[in-house]
C-alpha atoms as a PDB file:
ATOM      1  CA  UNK A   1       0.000   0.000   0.000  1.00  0.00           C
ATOM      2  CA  UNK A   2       2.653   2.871   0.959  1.00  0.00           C
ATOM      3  CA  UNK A   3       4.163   2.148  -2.461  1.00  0.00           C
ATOM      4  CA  UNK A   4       0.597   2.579  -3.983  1.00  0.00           C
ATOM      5  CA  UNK A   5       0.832  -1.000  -5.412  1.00  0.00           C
ATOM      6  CA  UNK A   6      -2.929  -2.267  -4.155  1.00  0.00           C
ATOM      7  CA  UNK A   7      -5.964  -1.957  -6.874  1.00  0.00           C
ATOM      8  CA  UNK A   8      -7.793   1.243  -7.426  1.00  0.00           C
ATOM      9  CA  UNK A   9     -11.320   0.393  -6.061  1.00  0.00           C
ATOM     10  CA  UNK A  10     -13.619   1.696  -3.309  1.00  0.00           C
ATOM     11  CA  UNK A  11     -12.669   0.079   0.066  1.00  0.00           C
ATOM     12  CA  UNK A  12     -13.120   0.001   3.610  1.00  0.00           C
ATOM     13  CA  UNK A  13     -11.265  -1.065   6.163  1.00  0.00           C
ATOM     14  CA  UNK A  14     -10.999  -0.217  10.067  1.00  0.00           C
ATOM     15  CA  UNK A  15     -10.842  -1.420  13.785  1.00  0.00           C
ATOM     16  CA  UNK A  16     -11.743  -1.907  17.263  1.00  0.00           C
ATOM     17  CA  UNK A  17     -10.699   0.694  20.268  1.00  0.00           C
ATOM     18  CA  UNK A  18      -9.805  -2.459  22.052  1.00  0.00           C
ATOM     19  CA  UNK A  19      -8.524  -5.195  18.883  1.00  0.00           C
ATOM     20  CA  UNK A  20      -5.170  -6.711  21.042  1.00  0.00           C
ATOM     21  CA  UNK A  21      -7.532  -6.850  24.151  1.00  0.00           C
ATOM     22  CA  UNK A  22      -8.957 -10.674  24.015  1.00  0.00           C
ATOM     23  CA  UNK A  23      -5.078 -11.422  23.121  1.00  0.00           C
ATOM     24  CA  UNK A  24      -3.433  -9.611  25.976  1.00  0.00           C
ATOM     25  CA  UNK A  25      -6.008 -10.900  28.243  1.00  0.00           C
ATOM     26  CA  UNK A  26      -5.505 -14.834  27.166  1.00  0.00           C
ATOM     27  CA  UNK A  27      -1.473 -14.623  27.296  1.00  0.00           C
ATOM     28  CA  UNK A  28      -1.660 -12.729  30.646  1.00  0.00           C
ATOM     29  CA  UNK A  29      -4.135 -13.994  32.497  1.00  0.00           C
ATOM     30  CA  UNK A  30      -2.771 -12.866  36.026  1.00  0.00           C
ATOM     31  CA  UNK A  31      -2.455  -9.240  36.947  1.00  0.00           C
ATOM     32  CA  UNK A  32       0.355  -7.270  35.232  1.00  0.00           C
ATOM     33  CA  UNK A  33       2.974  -5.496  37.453  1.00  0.00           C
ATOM     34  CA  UNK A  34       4.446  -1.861  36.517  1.00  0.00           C
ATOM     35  CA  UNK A  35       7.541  -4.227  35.939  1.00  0.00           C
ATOM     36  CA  UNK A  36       6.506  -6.766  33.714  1.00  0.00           C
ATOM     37  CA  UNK A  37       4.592  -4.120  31.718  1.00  0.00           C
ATOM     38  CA  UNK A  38       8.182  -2.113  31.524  1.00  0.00           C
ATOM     39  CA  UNK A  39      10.247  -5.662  30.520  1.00  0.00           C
ATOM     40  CA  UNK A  40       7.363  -6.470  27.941  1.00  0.00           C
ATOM     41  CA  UNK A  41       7.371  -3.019  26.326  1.00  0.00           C
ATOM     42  CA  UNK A  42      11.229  -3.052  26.268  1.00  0.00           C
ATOM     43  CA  UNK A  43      10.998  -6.376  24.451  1.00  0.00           C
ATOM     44  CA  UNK A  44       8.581  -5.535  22.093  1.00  0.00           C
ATOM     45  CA  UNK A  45       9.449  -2.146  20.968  1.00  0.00           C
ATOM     46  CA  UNK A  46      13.559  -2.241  21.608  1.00  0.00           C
ATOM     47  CA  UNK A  47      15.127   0.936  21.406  1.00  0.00           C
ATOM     48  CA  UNK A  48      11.819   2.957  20.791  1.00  0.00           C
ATOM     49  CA  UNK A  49      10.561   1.457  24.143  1.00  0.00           C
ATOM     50  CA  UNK A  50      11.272   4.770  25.973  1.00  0.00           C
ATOM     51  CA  UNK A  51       9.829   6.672  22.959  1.00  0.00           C
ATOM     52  CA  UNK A  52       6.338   4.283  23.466  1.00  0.00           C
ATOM     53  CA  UNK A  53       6.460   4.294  27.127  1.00  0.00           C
ATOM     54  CA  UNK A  54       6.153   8.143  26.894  1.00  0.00           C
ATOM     55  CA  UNK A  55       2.644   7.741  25.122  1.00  0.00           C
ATOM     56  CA  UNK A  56       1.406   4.967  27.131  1.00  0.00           C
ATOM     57  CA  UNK A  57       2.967   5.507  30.556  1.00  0.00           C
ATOM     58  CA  UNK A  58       2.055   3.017  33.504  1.00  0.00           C
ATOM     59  CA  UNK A  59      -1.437   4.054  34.628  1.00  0.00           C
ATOM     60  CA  UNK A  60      -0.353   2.759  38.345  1.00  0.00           C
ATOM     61  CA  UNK A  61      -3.620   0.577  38.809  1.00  0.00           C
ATOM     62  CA  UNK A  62      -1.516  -2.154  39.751  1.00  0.00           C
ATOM     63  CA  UNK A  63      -2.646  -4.267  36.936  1.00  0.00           C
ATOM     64  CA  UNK A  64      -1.230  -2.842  33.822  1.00  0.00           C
ATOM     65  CA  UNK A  65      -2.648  -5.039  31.323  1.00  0.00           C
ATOM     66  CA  UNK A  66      -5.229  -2.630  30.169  1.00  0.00           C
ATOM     67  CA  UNK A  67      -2.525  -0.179  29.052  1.00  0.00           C
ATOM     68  CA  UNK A  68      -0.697  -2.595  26.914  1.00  0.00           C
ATOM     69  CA  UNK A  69      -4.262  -3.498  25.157  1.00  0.00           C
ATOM     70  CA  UNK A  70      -3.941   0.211  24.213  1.00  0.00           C
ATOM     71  CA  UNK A  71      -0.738   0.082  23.504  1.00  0.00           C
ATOM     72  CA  UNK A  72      -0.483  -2.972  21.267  1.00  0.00           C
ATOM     73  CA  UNK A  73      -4.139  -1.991  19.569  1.00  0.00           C
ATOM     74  CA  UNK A  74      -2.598   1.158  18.471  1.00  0.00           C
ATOM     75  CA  UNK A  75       0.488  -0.237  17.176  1.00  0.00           C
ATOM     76  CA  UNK A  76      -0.704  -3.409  15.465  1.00  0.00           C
ATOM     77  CA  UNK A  77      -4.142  -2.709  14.135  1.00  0.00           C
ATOM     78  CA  UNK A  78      -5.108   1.081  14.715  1.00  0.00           C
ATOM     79  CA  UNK A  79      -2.218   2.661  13.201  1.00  0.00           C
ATOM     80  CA  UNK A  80      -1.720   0.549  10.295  1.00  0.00           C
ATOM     81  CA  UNK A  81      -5.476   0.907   8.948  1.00  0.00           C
ATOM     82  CA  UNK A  82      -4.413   4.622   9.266  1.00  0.00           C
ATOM     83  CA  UNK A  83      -1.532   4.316   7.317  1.00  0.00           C
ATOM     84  CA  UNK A  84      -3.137   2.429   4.336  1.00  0.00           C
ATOM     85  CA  UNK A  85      -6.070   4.960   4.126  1.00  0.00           C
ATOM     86  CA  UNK A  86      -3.538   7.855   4.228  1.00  0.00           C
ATOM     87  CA  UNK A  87      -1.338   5.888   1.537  1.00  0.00           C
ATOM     88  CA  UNK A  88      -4.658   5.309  -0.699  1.00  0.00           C
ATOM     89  CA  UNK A  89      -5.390   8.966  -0.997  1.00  0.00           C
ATOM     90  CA  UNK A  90      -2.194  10.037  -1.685  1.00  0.00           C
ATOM     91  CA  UNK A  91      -2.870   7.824  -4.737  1.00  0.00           C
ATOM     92  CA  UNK A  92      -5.774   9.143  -5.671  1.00  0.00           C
ATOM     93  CA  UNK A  93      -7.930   7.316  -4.485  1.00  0.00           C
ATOM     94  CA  UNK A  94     -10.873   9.207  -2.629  1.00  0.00           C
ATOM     95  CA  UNK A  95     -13.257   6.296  -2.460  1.00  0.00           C
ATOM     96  CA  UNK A  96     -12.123   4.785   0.780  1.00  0.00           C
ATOM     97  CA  UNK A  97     -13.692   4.668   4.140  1.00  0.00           C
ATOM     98  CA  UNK A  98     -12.160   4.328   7.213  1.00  0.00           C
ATOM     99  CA  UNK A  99     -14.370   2.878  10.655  1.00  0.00           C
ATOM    100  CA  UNK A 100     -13.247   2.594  13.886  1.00  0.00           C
ATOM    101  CA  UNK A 101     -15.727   0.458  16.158  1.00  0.00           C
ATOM    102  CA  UNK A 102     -15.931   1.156  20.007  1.00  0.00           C
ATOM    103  CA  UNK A 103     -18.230  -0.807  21.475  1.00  0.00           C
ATOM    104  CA  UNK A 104     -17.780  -1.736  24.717  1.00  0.00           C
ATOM    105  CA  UNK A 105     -15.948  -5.355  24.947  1.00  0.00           C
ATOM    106  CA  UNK A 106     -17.466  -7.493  28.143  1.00  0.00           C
ATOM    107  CA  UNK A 107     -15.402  -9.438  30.430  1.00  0.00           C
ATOM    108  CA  UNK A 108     -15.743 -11.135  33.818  1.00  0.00           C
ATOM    109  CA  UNK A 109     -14.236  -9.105  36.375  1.00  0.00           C
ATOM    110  CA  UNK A 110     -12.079  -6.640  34.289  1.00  0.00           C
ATOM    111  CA  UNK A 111     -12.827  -3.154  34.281  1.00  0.00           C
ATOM    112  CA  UNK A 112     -11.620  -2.026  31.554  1.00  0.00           C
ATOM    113  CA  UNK A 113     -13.041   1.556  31.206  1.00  0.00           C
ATOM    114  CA  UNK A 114     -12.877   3.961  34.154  1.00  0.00           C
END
């Protein structure tokens, strides 16, 4: 897509506000410490880490699982659906549609949403 090498047609194409959270939720299933958050986010995002932890800082709740949903919703699926609707207009193409779904996602005994 950044290389404008996709077909010229209409399209849509979009998200969740919280896409990674069934994932972070299933690989961490106990409570996330302020250090395990900063060891994960240094693992995933290497020398941009501090860069990253600047945007999505630990929210001190004692479980910080909630902020890496944000974090790794942004990063994997938010921000990339971005990036291919910015990339199809700068080819011309004005047909495109861009959604972002926020629904609230259920889960027993998470509160996800202050």
């Amino acid at each position: 897509f950044l290389q404008g090498k996709f077909q010229k047609k209409p399209f849509i194409i979009g998200t969740t506000t919280d896409e990674a959270f069934p994932i972070i939720y299933d690989v961490f299933r106990d409570i996330m410490t302020e250090g395990l958050y900063q060891i994960v986010m240094q693992a995933a995002f290497m020398g941009k880490a501090p860069l990253v932890l600047k945007e999505y800082p630990p929210n001190g709740s004692g479980d910080e699982r909630t902020t890496l949903s944000r974090a790794t919703s942004d990063h994997y699926y938010i921000c990339p659906a971005r990036r291919v609707i910015r990339a199809a207009t700068q080819f011309g193409l004005s047909d495109v549609w861009l959604y972002h779904f926020d629904q609230l996602t259920e889960a027993t005994g998470v509160e996800l949403w202050d």
